[in-house]
N, C-alpha and C. Protein backbone atom coordinates (compact mmCIF):
# COMPACT_ATOMS: atom_id res chain seq x y z
N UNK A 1 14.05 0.88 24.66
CA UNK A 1 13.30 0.51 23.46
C UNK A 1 13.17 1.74 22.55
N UNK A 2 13.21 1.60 21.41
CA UNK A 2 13.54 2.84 20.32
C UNK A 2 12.64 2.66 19.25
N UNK A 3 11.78 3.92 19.36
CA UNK A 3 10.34 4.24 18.66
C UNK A 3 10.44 3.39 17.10
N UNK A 4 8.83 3.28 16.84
CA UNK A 4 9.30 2.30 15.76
C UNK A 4 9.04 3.66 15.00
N UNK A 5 10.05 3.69 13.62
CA UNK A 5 10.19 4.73 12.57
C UNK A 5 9.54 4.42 11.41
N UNK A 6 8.54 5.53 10.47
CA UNK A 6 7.76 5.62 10.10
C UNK A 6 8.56 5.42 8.51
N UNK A 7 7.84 4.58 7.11
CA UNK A 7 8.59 4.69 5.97
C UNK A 7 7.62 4.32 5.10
N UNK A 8 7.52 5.37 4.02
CA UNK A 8 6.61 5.40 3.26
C UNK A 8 7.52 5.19 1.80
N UNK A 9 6.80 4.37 1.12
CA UNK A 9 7.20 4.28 -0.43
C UNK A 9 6.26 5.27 -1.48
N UNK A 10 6.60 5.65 -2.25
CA UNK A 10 6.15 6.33 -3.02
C UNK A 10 6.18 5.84 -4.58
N UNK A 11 5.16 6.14 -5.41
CA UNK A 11 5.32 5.80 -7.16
C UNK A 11 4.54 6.20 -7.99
N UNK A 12 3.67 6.23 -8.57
CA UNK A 12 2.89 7.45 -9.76
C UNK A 12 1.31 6.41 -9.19
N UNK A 13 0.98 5.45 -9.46
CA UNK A 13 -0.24 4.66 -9.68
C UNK A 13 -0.45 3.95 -8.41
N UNK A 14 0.47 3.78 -7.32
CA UNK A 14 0.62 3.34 -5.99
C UNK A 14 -0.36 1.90 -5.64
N UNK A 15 0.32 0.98 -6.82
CA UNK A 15 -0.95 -0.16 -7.72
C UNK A 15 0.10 -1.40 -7.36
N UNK A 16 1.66 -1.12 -7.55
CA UNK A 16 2.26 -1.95 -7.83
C UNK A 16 3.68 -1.88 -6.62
N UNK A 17 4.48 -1.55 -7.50
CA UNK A 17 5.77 -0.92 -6.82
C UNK A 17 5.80 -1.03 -4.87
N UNK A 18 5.10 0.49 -4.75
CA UNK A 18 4.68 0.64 -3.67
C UNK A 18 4.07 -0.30 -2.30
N UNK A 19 3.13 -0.42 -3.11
CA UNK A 19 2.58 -1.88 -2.37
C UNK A 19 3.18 -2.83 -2.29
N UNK A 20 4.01 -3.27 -3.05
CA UNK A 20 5.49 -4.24 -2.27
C UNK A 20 6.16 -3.99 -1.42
N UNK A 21 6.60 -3.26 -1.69
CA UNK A 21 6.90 -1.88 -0.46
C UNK A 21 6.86 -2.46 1.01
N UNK A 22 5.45 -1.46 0.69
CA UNK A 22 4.72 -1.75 2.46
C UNK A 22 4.76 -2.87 2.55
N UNK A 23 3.82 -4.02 1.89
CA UNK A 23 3.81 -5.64 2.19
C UNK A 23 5.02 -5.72 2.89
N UNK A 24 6.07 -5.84 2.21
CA UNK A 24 7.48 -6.55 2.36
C UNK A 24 7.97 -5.88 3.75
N UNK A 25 7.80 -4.87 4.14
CA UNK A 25 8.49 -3.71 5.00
C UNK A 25 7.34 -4.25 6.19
N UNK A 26 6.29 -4.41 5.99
CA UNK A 26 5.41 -4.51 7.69
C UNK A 26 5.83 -5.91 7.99
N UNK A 27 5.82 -7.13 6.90
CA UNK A 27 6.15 -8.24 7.43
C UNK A 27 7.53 -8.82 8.26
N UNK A 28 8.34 -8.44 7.19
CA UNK A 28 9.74 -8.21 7.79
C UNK A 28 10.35 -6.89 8.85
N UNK A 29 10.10 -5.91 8.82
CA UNK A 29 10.73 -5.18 9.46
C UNK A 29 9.24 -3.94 10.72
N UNK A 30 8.22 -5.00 10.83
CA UNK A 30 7.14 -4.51 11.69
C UNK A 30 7.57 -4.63 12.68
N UNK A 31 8.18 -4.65 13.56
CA UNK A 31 8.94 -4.80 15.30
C UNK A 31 9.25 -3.17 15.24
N UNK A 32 10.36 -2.94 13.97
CA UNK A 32 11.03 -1.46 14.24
C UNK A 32 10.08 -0.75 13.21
N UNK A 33 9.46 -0.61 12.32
CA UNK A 33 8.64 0.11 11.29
C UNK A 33 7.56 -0.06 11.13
N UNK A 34 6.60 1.10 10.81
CA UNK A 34 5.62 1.31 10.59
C UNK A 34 6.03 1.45 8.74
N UNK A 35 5.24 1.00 8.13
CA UNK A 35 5.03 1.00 6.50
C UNK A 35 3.47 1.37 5.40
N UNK A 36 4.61 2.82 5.15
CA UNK A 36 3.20 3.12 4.35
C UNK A 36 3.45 3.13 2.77
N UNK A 37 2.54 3.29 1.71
CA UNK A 37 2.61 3.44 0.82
C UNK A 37 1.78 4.50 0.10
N UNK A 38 1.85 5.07 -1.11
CA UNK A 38 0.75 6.07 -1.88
C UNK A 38 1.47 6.48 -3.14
N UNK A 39 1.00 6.92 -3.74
CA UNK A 39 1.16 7.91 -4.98
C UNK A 39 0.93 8.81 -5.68
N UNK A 40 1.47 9.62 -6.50
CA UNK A 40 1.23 10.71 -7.19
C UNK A 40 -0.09 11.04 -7.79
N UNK A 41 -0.36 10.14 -8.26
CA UNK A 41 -1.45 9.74 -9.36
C UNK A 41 -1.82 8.09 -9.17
N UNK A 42 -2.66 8.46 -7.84
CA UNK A 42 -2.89 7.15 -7.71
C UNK A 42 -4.08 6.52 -8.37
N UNK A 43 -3.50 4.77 -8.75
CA UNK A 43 -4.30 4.69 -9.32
C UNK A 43 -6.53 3.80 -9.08
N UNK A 44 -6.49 4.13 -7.81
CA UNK A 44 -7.49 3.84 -7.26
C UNK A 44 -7.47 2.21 -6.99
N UNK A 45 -6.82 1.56 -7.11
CA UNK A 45 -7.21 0.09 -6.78
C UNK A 45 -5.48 -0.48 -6.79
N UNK A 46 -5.15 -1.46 -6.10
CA UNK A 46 -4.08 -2.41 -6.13
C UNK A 46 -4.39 -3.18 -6.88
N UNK A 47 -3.27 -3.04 -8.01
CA UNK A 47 -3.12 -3.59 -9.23
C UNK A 47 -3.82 -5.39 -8.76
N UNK A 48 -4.64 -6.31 -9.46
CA UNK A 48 -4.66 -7.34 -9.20
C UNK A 48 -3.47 -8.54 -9.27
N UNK A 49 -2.26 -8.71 -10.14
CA UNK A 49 -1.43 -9.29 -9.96
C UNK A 49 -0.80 -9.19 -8.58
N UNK A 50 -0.69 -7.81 -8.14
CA UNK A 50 0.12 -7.83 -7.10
C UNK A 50 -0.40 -8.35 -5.73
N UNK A 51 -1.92 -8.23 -5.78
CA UNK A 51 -1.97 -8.85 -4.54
C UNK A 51 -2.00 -10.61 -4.89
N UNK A 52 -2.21 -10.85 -5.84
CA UNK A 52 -2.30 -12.19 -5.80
C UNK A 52 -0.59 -12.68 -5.93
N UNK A 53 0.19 -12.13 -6.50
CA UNK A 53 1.72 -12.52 -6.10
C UNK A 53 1.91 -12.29 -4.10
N UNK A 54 1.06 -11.48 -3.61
CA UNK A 54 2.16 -11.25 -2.14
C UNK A 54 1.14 -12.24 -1.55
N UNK A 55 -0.51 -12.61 -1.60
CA UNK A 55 -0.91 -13.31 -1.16
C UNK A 55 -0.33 -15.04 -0.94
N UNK A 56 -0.04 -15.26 -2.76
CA UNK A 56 0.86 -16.60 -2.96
C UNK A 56 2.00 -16.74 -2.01
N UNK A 57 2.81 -15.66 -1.91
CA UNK A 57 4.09 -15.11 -0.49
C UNK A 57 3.59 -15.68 0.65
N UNK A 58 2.04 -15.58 0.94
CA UNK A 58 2.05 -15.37 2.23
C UNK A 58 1.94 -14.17 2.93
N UNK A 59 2.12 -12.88 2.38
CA UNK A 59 2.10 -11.68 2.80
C UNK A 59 0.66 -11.09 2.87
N UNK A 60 0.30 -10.30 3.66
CA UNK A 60 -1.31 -9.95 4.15
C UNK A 60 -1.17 -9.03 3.74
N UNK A 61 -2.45 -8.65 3.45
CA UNK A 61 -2.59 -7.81 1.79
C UNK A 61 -4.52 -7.13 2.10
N UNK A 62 -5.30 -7.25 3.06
CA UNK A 62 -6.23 -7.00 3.53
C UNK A 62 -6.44 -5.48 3.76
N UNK A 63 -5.78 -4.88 3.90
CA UNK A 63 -5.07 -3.40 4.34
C UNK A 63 -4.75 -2.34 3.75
N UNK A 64 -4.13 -2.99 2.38
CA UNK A 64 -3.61 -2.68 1.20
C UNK A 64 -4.34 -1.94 0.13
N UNK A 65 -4.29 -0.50 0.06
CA UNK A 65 -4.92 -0.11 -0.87
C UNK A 65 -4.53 1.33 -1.71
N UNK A 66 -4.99 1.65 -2.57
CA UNK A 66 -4.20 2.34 -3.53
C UNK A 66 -4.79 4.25 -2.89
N UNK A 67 -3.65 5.10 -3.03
CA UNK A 67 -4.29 6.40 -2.03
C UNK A 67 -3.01 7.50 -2.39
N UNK A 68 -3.13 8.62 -2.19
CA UNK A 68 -2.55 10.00 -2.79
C UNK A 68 -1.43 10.13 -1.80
N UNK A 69 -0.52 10.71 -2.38
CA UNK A 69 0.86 10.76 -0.95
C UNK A 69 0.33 12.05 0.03
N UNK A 70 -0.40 12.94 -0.48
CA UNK A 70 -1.27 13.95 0.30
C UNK A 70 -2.03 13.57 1.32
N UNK A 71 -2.45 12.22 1.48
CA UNK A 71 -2.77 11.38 2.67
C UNK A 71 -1.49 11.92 3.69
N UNK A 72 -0.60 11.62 3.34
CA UNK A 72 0.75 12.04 4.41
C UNK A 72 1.40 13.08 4.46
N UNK A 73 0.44 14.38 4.31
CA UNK A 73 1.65 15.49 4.14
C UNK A 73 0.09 16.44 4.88
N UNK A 74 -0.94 15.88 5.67
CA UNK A 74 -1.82 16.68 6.80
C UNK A 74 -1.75 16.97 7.83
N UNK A 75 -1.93 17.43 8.95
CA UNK A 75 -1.37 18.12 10.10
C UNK A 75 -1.56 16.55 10.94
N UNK A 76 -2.22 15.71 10.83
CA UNK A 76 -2.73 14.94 11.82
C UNK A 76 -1.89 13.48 10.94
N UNK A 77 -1.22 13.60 10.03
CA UNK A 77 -0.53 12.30 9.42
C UNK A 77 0.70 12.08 9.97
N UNK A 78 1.08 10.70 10.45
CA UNK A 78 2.18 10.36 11.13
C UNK A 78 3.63 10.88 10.35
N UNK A 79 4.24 11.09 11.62
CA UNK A 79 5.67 12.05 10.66
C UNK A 79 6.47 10.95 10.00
N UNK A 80 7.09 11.29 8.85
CA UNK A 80 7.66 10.16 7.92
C UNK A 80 9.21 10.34 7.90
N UNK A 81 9.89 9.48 8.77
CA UNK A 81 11.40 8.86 8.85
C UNK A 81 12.06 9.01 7.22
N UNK A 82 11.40 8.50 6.58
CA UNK A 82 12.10 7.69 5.54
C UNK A 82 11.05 7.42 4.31
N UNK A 83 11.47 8.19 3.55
CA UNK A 83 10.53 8.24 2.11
C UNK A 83 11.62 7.74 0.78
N UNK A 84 11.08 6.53 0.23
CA UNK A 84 11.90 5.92 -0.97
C UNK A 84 10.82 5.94 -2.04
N UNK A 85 11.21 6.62 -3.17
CA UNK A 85 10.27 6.79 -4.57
C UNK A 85 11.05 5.19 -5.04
N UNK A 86 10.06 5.12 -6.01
CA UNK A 86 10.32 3.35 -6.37
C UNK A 86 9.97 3.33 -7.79
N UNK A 87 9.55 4.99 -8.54
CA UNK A 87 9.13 4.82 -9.98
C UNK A 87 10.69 4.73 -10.47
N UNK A 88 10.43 4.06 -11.68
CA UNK A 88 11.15 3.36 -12.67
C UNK A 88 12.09 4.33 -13.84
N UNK A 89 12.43 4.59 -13.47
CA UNK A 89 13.75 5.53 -14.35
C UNK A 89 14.14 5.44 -15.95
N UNK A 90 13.90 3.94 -16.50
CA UNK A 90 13.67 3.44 -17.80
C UNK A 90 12.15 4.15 -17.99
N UNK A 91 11.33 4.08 -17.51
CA UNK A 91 9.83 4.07 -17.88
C UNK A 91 9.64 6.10 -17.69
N UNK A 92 10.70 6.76 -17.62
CA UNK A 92 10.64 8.24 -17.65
C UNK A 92 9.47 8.80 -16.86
N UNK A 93 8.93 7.69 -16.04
CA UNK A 93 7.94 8.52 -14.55
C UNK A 93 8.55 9.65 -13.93
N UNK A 94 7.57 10.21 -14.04
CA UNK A 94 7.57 11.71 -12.47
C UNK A 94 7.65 11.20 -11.42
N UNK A 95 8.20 10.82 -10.46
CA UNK A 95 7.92 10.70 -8.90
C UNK A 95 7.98 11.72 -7.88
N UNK A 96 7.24 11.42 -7.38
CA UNK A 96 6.90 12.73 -5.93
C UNK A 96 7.94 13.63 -5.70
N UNK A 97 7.73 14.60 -5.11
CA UNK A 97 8.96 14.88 -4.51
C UNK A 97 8.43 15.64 -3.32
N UNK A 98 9.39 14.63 -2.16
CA UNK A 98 8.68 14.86 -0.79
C UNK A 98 9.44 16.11 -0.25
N UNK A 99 8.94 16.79 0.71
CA UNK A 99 9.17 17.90 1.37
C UNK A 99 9.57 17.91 2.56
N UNK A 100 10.31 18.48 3.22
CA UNK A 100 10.44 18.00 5.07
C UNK A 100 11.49 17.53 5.37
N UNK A 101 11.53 16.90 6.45
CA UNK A 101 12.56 16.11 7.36
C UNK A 101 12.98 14.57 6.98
N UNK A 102 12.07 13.91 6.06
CA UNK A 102 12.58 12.80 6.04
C UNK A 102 13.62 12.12 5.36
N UNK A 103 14.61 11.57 5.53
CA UNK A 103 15.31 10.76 4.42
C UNK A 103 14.78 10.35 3.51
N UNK A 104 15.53 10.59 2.34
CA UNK A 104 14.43 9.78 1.24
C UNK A 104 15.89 9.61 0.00
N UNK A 105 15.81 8.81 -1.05
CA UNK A 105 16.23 8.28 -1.88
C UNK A 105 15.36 7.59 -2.54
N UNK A 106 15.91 7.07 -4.16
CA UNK A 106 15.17 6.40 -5.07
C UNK A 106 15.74 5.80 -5.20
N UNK A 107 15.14 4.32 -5.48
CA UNK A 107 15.04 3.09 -5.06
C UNK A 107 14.19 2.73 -6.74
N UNK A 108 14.32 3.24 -8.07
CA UNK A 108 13.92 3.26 -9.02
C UNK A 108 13.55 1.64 -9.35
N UNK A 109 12.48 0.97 -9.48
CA UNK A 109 12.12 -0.40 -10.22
C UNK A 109 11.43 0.08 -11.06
N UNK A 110 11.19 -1.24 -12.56
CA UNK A 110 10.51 -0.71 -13.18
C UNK A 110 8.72 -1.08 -13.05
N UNK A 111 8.57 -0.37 -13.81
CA UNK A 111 6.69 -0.87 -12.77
C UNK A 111 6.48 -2.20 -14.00
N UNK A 112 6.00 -3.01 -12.87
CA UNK A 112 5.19 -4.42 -13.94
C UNK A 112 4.14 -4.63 -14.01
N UNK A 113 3.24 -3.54 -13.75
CA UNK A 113 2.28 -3.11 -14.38
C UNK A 113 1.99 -2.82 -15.73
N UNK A 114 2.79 -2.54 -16.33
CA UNK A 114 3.13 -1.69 -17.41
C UNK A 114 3.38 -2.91 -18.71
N UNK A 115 3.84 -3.90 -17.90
CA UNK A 115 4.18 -5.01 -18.77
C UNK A 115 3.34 -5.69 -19.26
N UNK A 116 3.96 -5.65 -21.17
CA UNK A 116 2.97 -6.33 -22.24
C UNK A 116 3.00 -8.04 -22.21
N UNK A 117 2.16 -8.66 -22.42
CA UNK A 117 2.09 -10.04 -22.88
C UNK A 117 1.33 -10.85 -21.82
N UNK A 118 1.18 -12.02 -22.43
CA UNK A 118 0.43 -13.26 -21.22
C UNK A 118 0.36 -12.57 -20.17
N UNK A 119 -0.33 -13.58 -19.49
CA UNK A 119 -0.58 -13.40 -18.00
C UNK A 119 0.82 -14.00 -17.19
N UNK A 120 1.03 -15.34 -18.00
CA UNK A 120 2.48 -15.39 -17.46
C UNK A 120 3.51 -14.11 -17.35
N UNK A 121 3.84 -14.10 -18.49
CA UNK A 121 4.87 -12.51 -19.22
C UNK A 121 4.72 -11.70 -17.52
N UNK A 122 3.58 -11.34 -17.51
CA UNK A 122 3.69 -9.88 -16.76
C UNK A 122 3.83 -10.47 -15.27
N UNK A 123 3.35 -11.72 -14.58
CA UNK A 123 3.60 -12.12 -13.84
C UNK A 123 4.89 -11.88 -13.46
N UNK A 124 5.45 -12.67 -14.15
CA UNK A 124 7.46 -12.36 -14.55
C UNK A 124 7.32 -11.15 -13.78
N UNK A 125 7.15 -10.30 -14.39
CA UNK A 125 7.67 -9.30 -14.11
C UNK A 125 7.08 -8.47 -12.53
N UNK A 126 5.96 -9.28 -12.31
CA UNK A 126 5.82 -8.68 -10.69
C UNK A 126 6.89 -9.28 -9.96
N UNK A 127 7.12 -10.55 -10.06
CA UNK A 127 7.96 -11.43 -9.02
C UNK A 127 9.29 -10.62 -9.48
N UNK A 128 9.75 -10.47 -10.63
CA UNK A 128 11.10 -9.87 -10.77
C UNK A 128 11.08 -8.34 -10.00
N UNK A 129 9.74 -7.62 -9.70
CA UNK A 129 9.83 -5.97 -8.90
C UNK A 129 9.73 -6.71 -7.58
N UNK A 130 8.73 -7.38 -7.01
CA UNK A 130 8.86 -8.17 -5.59
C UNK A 130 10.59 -8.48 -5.32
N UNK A 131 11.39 -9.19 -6.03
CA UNK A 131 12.73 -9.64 -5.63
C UNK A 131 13.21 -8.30 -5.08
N UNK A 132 13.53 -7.69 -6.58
CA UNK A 132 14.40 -6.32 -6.28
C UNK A 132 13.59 -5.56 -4.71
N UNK A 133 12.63 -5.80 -5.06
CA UNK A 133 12.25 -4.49 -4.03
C UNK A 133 12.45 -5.29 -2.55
N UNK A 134 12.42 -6.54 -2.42
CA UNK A 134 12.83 -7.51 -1.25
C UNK A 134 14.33 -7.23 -0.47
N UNK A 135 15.03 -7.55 -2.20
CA UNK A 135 16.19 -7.35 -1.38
C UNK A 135 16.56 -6.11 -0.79
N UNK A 136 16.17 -4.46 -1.53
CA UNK A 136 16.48 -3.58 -1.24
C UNK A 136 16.01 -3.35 0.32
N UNK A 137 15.12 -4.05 0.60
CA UNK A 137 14.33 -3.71 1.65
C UNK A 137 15.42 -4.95 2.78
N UNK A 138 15.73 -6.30 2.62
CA UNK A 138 16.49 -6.42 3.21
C UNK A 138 18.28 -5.95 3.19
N UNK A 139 18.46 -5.20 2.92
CA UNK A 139 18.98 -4.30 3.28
C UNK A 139 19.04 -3.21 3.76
N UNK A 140 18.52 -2.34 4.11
CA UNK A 140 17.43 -1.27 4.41
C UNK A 140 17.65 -1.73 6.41
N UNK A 141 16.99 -3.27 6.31
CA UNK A 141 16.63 -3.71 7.53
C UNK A 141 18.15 -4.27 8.55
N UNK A 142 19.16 -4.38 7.82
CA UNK A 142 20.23 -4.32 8.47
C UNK A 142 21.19 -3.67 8.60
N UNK A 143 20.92 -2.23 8.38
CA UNK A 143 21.60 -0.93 8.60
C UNK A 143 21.79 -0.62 10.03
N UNK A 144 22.63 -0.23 10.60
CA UNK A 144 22.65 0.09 12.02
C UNK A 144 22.13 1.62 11.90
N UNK A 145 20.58 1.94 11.56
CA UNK A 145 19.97 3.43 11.53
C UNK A 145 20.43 4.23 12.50
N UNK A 146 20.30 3.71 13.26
CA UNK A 146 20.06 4.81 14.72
C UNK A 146 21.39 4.75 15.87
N UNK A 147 22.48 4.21 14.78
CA UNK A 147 23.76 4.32 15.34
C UNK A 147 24.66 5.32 13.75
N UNK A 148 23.98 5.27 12.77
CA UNK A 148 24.85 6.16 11.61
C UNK A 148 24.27 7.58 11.40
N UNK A 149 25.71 8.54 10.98
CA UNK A 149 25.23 9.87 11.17
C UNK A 149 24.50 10.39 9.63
N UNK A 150 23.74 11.23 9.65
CA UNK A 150 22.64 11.34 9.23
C UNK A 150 23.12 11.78 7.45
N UNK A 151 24.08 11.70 7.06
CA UNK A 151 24.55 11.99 5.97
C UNK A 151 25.27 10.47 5.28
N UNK A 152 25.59 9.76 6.51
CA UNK A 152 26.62 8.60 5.50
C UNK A 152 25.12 7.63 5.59
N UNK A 153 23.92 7.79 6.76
CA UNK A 153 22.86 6.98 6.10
C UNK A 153 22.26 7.13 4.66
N UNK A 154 22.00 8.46 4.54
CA UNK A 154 21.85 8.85 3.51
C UNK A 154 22.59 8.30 2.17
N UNK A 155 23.79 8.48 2.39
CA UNK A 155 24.54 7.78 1.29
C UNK A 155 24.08 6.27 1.21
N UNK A 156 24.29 5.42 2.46
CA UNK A 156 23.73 4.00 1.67
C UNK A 156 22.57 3.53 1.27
N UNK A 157 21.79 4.83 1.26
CA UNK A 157 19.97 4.60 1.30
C UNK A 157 19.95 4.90 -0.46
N UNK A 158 20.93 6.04 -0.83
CA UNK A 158 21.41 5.36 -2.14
C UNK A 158 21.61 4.24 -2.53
N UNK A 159 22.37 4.22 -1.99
CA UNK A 159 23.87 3.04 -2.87
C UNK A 159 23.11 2.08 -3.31
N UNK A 160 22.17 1.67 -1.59
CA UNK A 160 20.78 0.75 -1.75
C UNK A 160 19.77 1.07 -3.55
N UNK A 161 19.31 2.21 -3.57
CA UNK A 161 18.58 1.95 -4.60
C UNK A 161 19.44 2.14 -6.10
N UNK A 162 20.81 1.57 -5.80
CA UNK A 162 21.38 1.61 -7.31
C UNK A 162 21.46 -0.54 -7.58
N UNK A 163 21.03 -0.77 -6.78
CA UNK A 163 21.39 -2.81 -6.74
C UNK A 163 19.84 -2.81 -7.27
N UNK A 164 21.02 -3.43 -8.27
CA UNK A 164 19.63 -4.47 -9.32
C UNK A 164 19.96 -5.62 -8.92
């Protein structure tokens, strides 16, 4: 049996993005992963669309809350496998930049937080960061990790965050 590996998402306001993230990553891939989330500049609360989009999912969301990536970089914080920034590359965000041992790549969505109009409008646009960030994540989950060498994972942990 082969330790479950630790993967944290990262994003500026850790409101939106992120928190799909984890949701999506503990439900689906909780057997082999532990899933965390945080941010730069976090923004103290999970955005309200988003939990009410992962709740509508079905996804448990009780847990879920908005917190500094400095949470994970203390002597006593679980060591992190696998760090994917998830800020938005159109939207000219800063994202973290992690330090250490872990794999990491960007996995750039744009935040739908950010998005103007109705309540519909911006809705749109959570379910459209939920998809992307779904699929990236099912993919992610059918990698043979712990049979590929530590450079060509790397490469598809890219490749992964270039699919829109």
């Amino acid at each position: 049996m082969l330790k479950k590996m630790n993967v944290l998402f990262l994003c500026t306001g850790n409101s939106a993005r992120s928190i799909l993230g984890e949701a999506i990553l503990r439900q689906h891939g909780g057997d082999r992963f532990n899933a965390y989330s945080a941010g730069s500049q976090p923004a103290g609360k999970v955005n309200p669309m988003t939990l009410e989009l992962l709740q509508n999912l079905k996804y448990e969301t009780k847990d879920l809350r908005s917190k500094s990536w400095e949470e994970f970089s203390k002597e006593d914080s679980p060591e992190i496998d696998f760090v994917f920034t998830v800020c938005g590359s159109a939207a000219e965000e800063t994202c973290p930049v992690w330090q250490g041992k872990p794999l990491s790549a960007h996995w750039g969505i744009d935040d739908p937080a950010a998005k103007k109009g109705n309540a519909s409008v911006r809705m749109q646009a959570f379910q459209q960061a939920f998809s992307q960030m779904y699929q990236r994540i099912e993919l992610f989950l059918n990698l043979p990790i712990h049979s590929m060498e530590r450079f060509a994972l790397k490469k598809k942990l890219d490749d992964i965050g270039k699919i829109q």
